[in-house]
C-alpha atoms as a PDB file:
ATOM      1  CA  UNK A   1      55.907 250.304-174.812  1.00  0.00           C
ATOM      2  CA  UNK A   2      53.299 250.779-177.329  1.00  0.00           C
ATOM      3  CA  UNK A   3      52.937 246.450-177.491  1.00  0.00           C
ATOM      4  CA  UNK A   4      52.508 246.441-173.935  1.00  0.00           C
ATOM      5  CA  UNK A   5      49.074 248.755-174.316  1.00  0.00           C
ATOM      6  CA  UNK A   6      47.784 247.049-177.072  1.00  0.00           C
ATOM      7  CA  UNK A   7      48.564 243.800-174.621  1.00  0.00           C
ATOM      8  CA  UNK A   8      46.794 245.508-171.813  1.00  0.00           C
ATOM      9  CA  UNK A   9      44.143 246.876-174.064  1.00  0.00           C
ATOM     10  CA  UNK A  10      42.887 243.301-175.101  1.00  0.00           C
ATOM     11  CA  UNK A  11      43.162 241.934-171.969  1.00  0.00           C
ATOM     12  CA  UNK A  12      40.891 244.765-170.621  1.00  0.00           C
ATOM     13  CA  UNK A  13      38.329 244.084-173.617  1.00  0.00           C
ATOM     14  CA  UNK A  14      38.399 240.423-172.827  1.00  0.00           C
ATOM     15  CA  UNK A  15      36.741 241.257-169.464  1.00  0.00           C
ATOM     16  CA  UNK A  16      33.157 240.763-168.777  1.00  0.00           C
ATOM     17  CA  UNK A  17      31.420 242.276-165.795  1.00  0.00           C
ATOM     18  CA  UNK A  18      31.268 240.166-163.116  1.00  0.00           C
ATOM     19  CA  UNK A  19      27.135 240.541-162.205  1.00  0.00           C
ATOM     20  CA  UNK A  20      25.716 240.626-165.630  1.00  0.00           C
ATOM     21  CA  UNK A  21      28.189 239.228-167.941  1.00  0.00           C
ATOM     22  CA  UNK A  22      28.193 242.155-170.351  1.00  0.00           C
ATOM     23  CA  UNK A  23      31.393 243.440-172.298  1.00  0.00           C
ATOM     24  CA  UNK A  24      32.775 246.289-170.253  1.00  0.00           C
ATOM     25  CA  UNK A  25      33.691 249.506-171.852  1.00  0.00           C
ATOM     26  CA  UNK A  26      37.196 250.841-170.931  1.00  0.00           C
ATOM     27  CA  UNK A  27      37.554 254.454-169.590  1.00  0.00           C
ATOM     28  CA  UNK A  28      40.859 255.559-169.772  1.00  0.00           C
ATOM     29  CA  UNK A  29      40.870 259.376-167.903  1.00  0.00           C
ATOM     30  CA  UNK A  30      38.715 257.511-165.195  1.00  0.00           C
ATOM     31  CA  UNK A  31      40.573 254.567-164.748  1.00  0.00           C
ATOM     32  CA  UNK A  32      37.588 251.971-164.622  1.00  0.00           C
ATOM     33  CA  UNK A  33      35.281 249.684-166.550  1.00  0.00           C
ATOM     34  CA  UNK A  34      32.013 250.637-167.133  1.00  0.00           C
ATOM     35  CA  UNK A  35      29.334 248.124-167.397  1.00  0.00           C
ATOM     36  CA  UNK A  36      26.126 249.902-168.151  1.00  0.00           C
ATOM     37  CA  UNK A  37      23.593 247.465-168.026  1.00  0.00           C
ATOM     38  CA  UNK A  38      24.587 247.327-164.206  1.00  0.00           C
ATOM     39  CA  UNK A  39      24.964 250.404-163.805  1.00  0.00           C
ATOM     40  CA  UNK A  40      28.622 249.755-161.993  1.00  0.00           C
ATOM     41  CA  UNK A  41      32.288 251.218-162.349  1.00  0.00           C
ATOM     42  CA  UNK A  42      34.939 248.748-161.753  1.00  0.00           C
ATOM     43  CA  UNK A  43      38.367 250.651-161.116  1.00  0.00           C
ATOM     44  CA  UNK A  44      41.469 249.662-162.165  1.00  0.00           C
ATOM     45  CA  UNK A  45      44.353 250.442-160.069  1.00  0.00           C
ATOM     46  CA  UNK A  46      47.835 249.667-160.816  1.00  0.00           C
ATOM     47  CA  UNK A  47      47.228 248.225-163.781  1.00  0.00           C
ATOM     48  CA  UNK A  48      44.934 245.470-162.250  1.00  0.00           C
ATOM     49  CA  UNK A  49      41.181 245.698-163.071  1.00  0.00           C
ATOM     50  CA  UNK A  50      39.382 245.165-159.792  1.00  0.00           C
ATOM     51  CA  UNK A  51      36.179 243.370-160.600  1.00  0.00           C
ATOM     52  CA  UNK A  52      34.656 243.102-157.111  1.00  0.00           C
ATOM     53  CA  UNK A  53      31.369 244.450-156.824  1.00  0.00           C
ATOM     54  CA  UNK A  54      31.882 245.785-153.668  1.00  0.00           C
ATOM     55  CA  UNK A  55      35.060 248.067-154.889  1.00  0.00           C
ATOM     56  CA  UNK A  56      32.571 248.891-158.055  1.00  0.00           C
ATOM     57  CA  UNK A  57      31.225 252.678-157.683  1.00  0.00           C
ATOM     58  CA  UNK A  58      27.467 253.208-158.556  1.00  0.00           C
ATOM     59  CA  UNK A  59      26.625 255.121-161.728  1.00  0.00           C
ATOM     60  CA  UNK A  60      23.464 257.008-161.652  1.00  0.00           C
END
């Protein structure tokens, strides 16, 4: 199981954000990626990052 994370875990850090192109940090309690130069958290649900701005909650 352990391969599978480290699988998941690059495929997360291979992710840009979608509006600034910036490397996304990964939170794992939250569930999302956090770009901060947009100010934008992308959430990931079942497994599958959704990188739609719209779905994206504002940070402040």
């Amino acid at each position: 199981m352990s391969g599978e994370t480290k699988a998941d875990r690059r495929m997360l850090e291979a992710l840009v954000c979608p509006v600034t192109q910036a490397p996304l940090s990964y939170d794992a309690e939250a569930q999302e990626l956090i770009s901060k130069p947009a100010k934008l958290a992308f959430p990931i649900r079942g497994g599958i990052p959704v990188m739609l701005v719209d779905e994206a909650r504002r940070l402040d």
